[in-house]
PDB file of N, CA and C in Angstrom:
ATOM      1  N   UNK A   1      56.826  91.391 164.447  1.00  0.00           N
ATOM      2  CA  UNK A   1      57.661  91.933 165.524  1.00  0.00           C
ATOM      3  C   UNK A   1      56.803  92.402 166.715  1.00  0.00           C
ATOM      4  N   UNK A   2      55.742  92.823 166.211  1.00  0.00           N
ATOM      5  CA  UNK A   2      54.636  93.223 167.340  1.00  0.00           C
ATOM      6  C   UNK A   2      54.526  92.305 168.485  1.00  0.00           C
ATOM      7  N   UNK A   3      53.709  91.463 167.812  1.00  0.00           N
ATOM      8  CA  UNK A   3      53.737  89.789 168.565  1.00  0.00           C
ATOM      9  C   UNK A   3      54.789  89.778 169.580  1.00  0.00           C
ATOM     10  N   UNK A   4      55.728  89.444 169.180  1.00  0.00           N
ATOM     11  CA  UNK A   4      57.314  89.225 169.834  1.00  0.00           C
ATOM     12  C   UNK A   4      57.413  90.088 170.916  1.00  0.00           C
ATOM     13  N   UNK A   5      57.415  91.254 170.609  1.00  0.00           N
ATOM     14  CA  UNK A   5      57.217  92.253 171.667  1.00  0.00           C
ATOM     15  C   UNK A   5      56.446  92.187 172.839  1.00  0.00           C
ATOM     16  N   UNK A   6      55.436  91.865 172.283  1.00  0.00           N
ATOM     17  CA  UNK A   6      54.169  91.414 174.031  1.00  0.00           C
ATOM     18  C   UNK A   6      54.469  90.405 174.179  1.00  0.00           C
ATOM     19  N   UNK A   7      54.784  88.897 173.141  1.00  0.00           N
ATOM     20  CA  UNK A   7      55.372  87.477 174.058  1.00  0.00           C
ATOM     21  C   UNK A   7      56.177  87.791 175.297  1.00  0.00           C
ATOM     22  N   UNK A   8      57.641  88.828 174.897  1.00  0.00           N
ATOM     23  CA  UNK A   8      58.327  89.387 175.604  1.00  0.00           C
ATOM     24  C   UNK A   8      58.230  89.976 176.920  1.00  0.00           C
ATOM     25  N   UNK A   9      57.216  90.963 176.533  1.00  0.00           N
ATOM     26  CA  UNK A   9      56.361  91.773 177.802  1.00  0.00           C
ATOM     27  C   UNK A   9      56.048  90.868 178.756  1.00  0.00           C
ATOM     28  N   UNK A  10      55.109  89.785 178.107  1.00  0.00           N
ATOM     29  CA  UNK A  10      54.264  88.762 179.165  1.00  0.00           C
ATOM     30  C   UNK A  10      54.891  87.810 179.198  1.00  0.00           C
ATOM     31  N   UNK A  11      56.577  87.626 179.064  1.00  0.00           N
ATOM     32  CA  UNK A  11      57.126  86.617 179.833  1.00  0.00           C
ATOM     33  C   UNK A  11      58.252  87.246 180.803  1.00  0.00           C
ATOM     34  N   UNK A  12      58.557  88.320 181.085  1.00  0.00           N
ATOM     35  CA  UNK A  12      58.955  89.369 181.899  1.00  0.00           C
ATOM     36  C   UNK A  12      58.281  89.405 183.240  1.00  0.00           C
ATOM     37  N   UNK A  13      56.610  89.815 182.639  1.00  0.00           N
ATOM     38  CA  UNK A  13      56.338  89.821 183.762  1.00  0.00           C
ATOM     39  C   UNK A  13      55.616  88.328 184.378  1.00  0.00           C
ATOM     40  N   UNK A  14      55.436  87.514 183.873  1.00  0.00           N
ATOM     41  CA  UNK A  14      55.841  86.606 184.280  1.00  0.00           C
ATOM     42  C   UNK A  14      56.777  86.054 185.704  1.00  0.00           C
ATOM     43  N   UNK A  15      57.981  86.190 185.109  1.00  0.00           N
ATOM     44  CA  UNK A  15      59.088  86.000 185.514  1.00  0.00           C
ATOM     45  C   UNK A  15      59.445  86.866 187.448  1.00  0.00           C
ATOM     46  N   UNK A  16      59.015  88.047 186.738  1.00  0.00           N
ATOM     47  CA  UNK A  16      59.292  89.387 188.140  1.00  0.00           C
ATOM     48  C   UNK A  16      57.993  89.011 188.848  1.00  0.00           C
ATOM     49  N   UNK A  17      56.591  88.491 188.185  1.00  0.00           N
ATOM     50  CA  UNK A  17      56.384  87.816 189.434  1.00  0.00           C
ATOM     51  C   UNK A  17      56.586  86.385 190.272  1.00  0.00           C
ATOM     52  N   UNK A  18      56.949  85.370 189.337  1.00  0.00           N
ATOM     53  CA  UNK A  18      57.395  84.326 190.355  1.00  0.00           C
ATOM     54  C   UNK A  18      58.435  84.907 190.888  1.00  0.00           C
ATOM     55  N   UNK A  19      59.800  85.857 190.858  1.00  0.00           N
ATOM     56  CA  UNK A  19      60.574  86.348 191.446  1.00  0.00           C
ATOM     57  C   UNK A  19      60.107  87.257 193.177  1.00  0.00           C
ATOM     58  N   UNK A  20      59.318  88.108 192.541  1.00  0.00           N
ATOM     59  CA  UNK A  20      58.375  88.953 193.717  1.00  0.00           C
ATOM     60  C   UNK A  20      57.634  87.770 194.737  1.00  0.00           C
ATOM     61  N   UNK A  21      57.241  86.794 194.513  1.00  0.00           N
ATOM     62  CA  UNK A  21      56.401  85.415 194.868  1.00  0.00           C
ATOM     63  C   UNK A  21      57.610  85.072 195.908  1.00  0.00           C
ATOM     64  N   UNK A  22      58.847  84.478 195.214  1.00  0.00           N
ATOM     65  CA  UNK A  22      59.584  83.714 195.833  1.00  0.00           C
ATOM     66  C   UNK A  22      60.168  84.755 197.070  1.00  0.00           C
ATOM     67  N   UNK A  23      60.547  85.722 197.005  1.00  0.00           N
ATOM     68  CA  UNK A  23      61.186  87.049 197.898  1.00  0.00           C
ATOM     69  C   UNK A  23      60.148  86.547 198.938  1.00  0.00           C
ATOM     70  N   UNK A  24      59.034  87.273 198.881  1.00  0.00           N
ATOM     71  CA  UNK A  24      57.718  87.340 199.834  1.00  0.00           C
ATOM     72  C   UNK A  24      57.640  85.771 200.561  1.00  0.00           C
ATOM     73  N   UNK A  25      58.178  84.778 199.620  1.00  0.00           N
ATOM     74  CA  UNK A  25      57.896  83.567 200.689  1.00  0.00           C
ATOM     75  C   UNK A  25      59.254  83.784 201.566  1.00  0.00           C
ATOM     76  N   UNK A  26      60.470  84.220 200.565  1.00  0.00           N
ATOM     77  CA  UNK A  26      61.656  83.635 201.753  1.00  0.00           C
ATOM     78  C   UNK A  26      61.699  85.115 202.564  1.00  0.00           C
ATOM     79  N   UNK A  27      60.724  85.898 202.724  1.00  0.00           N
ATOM     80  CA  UNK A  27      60.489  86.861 203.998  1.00  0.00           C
ATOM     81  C   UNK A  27      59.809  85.987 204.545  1.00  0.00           C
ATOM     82  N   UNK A  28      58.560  85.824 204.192  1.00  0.00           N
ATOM     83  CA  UNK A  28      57.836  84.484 205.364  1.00  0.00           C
ATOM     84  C   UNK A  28      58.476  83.664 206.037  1.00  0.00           C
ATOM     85  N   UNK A  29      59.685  83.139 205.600  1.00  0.00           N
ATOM     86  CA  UNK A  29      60.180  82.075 206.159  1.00  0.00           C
ATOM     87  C   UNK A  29      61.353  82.916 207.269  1.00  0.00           C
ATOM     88  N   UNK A  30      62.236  83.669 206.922  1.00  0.00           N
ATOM     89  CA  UNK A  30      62.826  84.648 207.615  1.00  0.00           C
ATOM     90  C   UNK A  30      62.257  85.234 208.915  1.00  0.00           C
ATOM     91  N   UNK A  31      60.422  85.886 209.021  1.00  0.00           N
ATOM     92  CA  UNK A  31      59.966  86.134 210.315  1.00  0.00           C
ATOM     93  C   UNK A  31      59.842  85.069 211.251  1.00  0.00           C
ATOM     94  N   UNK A  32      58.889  83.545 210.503  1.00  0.00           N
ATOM     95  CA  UNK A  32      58.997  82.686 211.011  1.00  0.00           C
ATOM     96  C   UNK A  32      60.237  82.410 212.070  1.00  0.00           C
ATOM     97  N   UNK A  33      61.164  82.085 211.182  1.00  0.00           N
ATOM     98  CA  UNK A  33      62.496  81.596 212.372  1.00  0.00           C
ATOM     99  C   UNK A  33      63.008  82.661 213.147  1.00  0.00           C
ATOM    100  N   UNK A  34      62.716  84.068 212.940  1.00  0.00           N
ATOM    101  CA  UNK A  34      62.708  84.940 213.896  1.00  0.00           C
ATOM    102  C   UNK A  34      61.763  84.930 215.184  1.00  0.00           C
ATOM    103  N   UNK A  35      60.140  84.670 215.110  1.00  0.00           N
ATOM    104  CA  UNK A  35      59.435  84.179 215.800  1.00  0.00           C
ATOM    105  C   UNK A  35      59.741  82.902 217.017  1.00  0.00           C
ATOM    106  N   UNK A  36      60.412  82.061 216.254  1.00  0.00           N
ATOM    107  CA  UNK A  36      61.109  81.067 216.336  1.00  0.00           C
ATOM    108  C   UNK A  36      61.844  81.288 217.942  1.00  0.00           C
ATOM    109  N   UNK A  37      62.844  82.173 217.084  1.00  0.00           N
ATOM    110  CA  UNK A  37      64.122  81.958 218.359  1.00  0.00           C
ATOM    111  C   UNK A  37      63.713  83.405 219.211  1.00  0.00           C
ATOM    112  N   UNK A  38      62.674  84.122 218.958  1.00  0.00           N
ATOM    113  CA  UNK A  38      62.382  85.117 219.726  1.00  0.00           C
ATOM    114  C   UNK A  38      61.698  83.885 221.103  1.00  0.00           C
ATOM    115  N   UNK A  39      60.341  82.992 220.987  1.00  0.00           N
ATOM    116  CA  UNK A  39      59.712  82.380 221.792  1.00  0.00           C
ATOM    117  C   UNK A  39      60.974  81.395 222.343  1.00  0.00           C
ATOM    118  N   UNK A  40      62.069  80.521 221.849  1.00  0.00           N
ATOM    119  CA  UNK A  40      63.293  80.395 222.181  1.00  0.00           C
ATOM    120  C   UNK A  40      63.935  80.674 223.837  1.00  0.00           C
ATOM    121  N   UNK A  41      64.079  81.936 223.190  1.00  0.00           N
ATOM    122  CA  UNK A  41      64.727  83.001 223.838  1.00  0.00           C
ATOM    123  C   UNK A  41      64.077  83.690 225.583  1.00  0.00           C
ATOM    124  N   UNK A  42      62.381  83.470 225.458  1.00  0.00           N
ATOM    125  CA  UNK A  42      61.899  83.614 226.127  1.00  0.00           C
ATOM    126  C   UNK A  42      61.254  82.816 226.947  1.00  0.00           C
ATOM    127  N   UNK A  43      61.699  81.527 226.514  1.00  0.00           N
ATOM    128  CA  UNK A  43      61.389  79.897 227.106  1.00  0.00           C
ATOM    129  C   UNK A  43      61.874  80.469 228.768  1.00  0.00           C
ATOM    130  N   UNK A  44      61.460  79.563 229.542  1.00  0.00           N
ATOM    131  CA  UNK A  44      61.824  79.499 230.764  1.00  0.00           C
ATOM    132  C   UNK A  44      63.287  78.840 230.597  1.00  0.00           C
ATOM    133  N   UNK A  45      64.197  79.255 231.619  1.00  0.00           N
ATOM    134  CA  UNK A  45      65.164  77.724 231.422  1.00  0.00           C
ATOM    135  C   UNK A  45      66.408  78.226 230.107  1.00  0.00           C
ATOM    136  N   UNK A  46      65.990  79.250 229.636  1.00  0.00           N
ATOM    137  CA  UNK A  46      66.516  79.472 228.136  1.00  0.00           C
ATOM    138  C   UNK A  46      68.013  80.375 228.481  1.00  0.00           C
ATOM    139  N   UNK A  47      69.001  80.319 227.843  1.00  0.00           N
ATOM    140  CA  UNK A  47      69.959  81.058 228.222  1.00  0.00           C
ATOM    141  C   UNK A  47      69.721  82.905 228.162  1.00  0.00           C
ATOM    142  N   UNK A  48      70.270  83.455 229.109  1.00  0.00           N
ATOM    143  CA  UNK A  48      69.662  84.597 229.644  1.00  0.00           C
ATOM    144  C   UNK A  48      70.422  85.682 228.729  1.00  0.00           C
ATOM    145  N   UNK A  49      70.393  86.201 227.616  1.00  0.00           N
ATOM    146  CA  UNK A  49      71.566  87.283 226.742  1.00  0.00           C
ATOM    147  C   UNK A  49      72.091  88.516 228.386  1.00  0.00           C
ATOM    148  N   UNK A  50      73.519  88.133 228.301  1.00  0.00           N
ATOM    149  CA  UNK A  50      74.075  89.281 229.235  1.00  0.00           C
ATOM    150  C   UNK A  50      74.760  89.980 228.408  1.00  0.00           C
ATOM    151  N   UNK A  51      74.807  91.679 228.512  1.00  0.00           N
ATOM    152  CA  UNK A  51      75.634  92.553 228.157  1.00  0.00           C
ATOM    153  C   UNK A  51      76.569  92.729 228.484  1.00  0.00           C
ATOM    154  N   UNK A  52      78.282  92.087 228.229  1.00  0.00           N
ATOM    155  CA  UNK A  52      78.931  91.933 229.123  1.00  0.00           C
ATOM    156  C   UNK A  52      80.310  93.315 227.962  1.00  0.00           C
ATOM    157  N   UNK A  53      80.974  94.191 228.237  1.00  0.00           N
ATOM    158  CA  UNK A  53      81.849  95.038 227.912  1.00  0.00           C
ATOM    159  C   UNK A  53      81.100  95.744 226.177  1.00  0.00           C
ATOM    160  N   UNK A  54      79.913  95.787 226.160  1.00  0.00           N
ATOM    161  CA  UNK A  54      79.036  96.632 225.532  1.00  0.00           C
ATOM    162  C   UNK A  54      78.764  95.227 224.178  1.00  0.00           C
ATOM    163  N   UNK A  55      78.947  94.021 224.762  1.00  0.00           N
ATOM    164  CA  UNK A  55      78.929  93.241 223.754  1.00  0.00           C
ATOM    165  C   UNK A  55      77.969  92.189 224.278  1.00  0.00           C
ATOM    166  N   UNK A  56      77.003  91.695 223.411  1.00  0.00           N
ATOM    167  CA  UNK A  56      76.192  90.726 223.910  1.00  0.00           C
ATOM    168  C   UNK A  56      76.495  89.208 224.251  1.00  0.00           C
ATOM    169  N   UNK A  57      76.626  89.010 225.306  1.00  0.00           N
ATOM    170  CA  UNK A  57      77.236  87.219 225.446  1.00  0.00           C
ATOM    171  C   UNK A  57      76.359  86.364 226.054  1.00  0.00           C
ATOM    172  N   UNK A  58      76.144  85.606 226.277  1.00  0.00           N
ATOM    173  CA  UNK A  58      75.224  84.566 226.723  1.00  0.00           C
ATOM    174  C   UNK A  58      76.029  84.028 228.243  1.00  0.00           C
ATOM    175  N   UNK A  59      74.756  83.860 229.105  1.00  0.00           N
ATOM    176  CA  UNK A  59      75.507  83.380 230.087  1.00  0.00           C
ATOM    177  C   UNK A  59      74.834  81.944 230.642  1.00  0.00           C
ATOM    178  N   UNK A  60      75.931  81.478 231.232  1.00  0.00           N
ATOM    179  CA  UNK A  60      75.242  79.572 231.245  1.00  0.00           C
ATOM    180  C   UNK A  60      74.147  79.502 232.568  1.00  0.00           C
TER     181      UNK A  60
END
């Protein structure tokens, strides 16, 4: 039963870290496309965000 017990242990943690792994990439990927549409956004030419009745709208 001992045995079993640490197989257990060390396939747990295992597990919580490819879990912790995968999180941390799909944050990576999350700033990325934030980066993304931040440089986007600040393109020349790019639609200008107007504050129009306390609500953000885009103007052409």
């Amino acid at each position: 039963p001992e045995d079993a017990v640490e197989e257990f242990v060390e396939r747990q943690e295992l597990s919580w870290r490819r879990q912790r792994a995968s999180e941390e990439e799909a944050e990576a990927v999350r700033l990325e496309a934030a980066k993304a549409r931040r440089a986007e956004a600040e393109a020349p030419g790019a639609l200008a965000p107007r504050v129009r009745h306390g609500r953000i709208g885009y103007a052409a």
